[in-house]
Protein backbone atom coordinates (compact mmCIF):
# COMPACT_ATOMS: atom_id res chain seq x y z
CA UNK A 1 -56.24 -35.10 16.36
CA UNK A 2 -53.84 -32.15 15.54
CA UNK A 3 -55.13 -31.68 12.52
CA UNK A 4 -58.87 -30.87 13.81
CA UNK A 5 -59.23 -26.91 14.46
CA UNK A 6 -61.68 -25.95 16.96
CA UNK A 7 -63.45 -22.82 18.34
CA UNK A 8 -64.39 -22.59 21.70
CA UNK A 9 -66.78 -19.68 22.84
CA UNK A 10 -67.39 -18.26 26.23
CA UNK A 11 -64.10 -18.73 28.59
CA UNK A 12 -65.91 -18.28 31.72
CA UNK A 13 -65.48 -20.60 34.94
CA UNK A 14 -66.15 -23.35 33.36
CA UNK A 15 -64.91 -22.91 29.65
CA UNK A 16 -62.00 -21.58 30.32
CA UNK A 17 -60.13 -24.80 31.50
CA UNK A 18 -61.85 -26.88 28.72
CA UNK A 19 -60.79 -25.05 26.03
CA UNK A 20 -57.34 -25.49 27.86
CA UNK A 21 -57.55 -29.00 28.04
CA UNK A 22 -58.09 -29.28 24.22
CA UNK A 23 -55.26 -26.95 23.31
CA UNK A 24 -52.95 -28.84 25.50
CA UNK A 25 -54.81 -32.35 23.61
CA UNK A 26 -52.82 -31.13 20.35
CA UNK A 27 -56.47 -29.22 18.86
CA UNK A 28 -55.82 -25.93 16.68
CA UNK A 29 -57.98 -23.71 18.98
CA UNK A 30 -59.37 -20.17 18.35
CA UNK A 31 -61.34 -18.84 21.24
CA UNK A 32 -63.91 -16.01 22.16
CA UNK A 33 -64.88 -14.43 25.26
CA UNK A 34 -67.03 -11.90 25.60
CA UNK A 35 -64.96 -9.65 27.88
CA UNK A 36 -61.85 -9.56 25.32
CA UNK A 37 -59.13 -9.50 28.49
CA UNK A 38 -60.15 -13.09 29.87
CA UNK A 39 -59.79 -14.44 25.90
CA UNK A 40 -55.76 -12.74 26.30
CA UNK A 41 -54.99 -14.35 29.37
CA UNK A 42 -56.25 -17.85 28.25
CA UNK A 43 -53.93 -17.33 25.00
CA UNK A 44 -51.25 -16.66 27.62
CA UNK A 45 -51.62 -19.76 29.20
CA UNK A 46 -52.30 -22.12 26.20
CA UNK A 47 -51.31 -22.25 22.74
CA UNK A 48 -54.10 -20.89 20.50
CA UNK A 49 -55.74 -17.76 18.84
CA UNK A 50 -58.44 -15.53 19.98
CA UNK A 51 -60.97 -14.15 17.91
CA UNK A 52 -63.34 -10.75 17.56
CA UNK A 53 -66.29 -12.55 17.73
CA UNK A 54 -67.90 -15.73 17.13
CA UNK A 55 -68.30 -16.09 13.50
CA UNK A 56 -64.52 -15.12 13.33
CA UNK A 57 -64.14 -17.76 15.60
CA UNK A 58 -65.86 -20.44 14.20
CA UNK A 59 -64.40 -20.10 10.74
CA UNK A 60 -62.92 -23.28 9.26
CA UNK A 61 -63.78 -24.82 12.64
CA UNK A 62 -64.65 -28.38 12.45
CA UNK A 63 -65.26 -28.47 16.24
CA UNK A 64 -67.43 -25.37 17.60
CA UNK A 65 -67.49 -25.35 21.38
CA UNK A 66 -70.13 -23.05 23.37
CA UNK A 67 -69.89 -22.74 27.37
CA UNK A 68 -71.96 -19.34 28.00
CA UNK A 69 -74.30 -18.45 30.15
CA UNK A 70 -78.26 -18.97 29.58
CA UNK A 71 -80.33 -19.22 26.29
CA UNK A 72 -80.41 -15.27 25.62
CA UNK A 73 -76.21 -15.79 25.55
CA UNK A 74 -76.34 -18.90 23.57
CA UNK A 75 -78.64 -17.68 20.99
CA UNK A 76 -76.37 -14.41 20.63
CA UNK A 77 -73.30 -16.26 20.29
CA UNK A 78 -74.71 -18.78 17.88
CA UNK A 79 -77.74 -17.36 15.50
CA UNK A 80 -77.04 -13.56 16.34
CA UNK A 81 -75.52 -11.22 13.45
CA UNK A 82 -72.07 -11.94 14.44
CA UNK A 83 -72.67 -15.55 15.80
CA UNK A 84 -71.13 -18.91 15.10
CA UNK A 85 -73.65 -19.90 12.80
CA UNK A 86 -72.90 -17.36 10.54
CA UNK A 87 -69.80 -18.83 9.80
CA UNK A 88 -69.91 -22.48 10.56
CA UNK A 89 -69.09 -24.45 7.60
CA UNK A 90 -70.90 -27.60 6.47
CA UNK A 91 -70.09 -31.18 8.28
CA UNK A 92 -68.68 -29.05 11.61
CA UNK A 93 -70.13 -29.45 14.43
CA UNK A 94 -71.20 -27.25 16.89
CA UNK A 95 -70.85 -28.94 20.55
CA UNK A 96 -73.04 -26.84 23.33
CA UNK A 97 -71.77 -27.05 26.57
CA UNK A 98 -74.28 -24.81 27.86
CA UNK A 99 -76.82 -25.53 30.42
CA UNK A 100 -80.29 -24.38 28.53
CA UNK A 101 -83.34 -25.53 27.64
CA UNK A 102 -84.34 -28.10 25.69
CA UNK A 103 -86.03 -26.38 23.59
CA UNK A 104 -83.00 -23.91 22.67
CA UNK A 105 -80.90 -27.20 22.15
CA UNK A 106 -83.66 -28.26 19.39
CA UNK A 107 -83.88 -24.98 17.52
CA UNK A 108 -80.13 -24.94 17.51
CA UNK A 109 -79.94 -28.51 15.88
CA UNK A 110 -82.08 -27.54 13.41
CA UNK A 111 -80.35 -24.51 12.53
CA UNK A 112 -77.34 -26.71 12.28
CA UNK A 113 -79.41 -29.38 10.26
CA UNK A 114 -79.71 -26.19 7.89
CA UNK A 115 -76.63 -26.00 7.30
CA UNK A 116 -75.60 -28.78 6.81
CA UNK A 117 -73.61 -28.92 9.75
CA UNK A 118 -74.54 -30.64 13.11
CA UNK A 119 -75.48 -30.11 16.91
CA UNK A 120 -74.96 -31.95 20.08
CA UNK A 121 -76.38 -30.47 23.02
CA UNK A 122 -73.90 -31.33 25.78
CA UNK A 123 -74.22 -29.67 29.40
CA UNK A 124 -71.89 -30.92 31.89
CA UNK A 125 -71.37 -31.52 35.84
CA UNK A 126 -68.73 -31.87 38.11
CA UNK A 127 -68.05 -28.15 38.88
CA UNK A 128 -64.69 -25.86 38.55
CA UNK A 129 -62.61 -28.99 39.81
CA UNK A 130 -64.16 -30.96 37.65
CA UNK A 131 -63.51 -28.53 34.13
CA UNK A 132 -59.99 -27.65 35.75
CA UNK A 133 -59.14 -31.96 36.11
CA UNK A 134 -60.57 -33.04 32.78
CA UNK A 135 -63.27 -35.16 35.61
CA UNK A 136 -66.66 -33.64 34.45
CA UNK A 137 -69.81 -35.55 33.61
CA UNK A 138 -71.09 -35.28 30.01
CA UNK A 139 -74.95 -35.58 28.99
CA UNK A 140 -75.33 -35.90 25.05
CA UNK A 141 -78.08 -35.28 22.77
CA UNK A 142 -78.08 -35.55 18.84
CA UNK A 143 -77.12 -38.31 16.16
CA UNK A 144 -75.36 -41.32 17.47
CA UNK A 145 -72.45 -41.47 14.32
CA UNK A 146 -72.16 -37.68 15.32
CA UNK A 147 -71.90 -38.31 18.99
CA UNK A 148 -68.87 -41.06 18.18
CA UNK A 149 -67.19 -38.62 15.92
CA UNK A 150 -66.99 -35.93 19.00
CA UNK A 151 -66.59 -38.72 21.97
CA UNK A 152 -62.39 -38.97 21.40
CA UNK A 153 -62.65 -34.83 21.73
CA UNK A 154 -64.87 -34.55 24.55
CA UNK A 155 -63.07 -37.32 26.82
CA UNK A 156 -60.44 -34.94 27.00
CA UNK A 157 -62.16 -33.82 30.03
CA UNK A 158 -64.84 -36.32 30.68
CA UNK A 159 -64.58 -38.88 33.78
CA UNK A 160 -68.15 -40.53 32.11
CA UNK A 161 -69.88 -39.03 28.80
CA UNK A 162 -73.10 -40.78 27.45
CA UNK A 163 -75.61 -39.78 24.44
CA UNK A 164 -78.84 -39.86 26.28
CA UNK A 165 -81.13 -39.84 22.84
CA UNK A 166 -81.91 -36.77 20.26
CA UNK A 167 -81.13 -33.19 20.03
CA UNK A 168 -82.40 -31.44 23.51
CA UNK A 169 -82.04 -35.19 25.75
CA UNK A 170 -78.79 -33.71 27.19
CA UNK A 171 -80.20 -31.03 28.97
CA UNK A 172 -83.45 -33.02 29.78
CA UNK A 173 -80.83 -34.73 31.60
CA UNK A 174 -79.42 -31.80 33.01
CA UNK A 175 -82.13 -30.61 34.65
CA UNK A 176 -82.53 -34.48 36.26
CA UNK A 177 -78.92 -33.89 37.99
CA UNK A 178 -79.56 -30.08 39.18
CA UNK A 179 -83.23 -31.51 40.24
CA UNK A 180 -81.26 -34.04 42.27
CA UNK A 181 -79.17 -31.78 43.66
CA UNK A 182 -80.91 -29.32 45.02
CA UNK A 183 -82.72 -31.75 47.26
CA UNK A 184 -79.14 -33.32 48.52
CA UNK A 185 -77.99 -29.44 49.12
CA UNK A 186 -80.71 -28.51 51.33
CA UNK A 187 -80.76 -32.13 53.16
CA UNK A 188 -77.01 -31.64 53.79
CA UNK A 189 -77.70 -28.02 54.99
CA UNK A 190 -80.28 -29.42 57.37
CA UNK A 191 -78.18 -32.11 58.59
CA UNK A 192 -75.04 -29.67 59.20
CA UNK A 193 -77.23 -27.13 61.21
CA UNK A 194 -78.62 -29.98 63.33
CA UNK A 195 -75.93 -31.12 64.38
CA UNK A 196 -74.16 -27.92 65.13
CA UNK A 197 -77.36 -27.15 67.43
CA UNK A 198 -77.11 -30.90 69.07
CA UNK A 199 -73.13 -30.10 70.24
CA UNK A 200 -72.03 -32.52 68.05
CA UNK A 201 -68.49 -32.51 66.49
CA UNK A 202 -70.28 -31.35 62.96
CA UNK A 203 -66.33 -32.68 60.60
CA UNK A 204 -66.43 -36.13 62.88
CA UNK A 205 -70.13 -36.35 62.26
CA UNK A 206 -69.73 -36.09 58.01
CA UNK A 207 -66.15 -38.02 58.51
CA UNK A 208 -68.32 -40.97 59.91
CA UNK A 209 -71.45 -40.92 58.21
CA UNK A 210 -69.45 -40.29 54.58
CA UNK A 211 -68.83 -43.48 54.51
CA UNK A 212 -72.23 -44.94 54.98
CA UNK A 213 -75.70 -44.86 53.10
CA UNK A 214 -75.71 -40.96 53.42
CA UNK A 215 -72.95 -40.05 51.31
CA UNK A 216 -73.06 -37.80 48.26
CA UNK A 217 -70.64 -35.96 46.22
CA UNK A 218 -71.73 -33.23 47.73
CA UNK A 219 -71.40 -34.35 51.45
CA UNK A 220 -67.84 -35.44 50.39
CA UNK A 221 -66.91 -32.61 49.00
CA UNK A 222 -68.48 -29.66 50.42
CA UNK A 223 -69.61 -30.58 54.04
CA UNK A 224 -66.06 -28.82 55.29
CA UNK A 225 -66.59 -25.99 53.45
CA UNK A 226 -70.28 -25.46 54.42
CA UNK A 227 -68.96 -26.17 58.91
CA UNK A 228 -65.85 -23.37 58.36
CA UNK A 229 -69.28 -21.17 56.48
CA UNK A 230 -66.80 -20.67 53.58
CA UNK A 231 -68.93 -20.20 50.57
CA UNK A 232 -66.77 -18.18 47.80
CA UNK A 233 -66.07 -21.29 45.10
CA UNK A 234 -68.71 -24.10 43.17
CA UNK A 235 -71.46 -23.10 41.24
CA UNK A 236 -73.46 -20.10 41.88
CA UNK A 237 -76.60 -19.51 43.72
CA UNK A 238 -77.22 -17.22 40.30
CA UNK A 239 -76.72 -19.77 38.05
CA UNK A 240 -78.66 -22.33 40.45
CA UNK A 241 -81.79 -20.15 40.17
CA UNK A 242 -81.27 -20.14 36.45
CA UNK A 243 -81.10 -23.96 36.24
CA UNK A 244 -83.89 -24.69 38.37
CA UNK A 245 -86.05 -22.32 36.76
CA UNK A 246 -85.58 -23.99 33.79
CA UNK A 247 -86.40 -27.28 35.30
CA UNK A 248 -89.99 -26.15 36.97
CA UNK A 249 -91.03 -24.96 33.54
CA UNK A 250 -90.05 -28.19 31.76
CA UNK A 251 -91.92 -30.16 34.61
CA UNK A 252 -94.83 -27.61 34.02
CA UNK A 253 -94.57 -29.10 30.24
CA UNK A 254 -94.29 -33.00 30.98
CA UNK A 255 -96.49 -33.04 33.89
CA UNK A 256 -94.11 -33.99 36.80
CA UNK A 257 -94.48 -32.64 40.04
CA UNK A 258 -91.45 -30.99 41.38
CA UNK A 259 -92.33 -30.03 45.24
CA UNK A 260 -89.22 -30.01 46.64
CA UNK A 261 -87.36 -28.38 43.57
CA UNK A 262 -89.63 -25.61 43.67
CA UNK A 263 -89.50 -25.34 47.51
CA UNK A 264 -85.58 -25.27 47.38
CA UNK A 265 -85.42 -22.99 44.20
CA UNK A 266 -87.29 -20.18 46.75
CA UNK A 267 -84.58 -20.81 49.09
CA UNK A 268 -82.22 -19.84 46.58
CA UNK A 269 -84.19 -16.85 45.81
CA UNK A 270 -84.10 -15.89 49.58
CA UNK A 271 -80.00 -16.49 49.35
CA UNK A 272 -80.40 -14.08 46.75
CA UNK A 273 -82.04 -11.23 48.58
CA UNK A 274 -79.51 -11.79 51.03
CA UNK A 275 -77.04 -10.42 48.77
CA UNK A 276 -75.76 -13.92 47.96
CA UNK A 277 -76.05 -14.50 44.49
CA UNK A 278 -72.89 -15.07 44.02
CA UNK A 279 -72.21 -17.61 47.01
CA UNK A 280 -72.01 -21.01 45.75
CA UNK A 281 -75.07 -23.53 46.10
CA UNK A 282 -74.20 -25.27 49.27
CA UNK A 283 -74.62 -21.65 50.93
CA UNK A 284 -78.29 -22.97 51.41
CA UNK A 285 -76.79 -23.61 55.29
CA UNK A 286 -76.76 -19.67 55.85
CA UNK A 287 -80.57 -19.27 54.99
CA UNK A 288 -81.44 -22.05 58.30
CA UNK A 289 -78.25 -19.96 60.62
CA UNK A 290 -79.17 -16.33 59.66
CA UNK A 291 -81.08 -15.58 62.63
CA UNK A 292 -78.50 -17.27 64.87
């Protein structure tokens, strides 16, 4: 393992405790971040280098990590004039932790297959805690002997990883967890303002009912936060809108219906002319209260 060097690009939420997790696993890293001062105060923290850009980066990488934001950032970072493409050297592979679309994640492997290199695309869930405990959820796509190669890298934070078939089935399966989720957020939103409204102790309520058929990672984890209307950590009501959009124009490809998706992603676009783009997803409860 120590002798592997890796690059890992975009040190944002998400990134910047997995990169940290694969200094601290014994990895040479190099990173980039777009805004140079975040890049500094991860090479504070961890042992490692940070780069000018992402072909400076990626040079002599044998692992190239992206975590950025949408497919406009990931085609920058990767295929633009200073990206890691430009640099990436044959038999590396570039690991995209990015959540994009499916077709971005099959142009990419191609470009990869180009030269000579290769491409898993590998978004992840499980959240800040999740990147910050080395607990995420992995969903592969790409060659299976390529996949095993990476595995012993990526369980460095992975609680389960699985190759879910070629280049682009990882964020196929991405967009089955945030299609999944968004209908548990807005359930969970429903069932906290119901029973606030039926004088119900709302904490005893999710305490009891936790533990039964109901539960969900997300009724574990964020029904607290949602009752004391604290709504300033998790994932993004930006990024959510993002996502789902993303989703509703694969289904739009394949032919699957997506009623409630598309009903919940215009919540989120309500949360955002609120002013809450920012508020994290389970801020769907302040949409049903705002008239209160």
């Amino acid at each position: 393992m120590n002798s592997l060097r890796a690059a890992f690009i975009g040190l944002g939420t998400m990134g910047f405790p997995m990169a940290g997790h694969l200094a601290n696993a014994g990895l040479a890293m190099t990173v980039y971040n777009r805004t140079a001062s975040r890049a500094t105060r991860w090479q504070q923290q961890h042992p490692g280098l940070t780069a000018d850009n992402p072909a400076a980066a990626a040079d002599g990488a044998d692992l190239v990590f992206v975590c950025v934001g949408n497919d406009d950032d990931l085609r920058q970072v990767t295929l633009g004039p200073e990206g890691a493409l430009q640099t990436l050297k044959p038999d590396a592979i570039l690991i995209d932790h990015t959540t994009a679309s499916a077709a971005m994640a099959r142009e990419l492997s191609q470009a990869c297959q180009d030269r000579d290199a290769h491409f898993i695309d590998a978004p992840v869930s499980g959240g800040q805690q999740g990147a910050e405990n080395g607990q995420l959820s992995i969903m592969c796509g790409g060659n299976p002997a390529i996949y095993q190669r990476a595995l012993p890298v990526l369980e460095h934070y992975a609680k389960a990883c699985n190759l879910l078939g070629p280049a682009g089935s990882g964020q196929l399966t991405k967009m089955v967890n945030q299609i999944c989720v968004a209908g548990l957020v807005q359930a969970l939103s429903e069932g906290v303002a119901f029973a606030n409204n039926a004088g119900l102790d709302a904490k005893k309520v999710f305490e009891t009912i936790s533990q039964g058929a109901a539960s969900s990672w997300q009724m574990i984890h964020r029904h607290q936060t949602m009752i004391d209307d604290e709504f300033d950590h998790g994932f993004a009501v930006d990024w959510m809108r993002k996502d789902l959009d993303i989703c509703l124009q694969e289904a739009a490809r394949n032919g699957t219906p997506l009623p409630v998706t598309s009903q919940v992603n215009d919540f989120y676009r309500e949360l955002q002319a609120m002013g809450g783009g920012r508020w994290d997803t389970s801020a769907l409860l302040r949409r049903l209260t705002r008239d209160e």
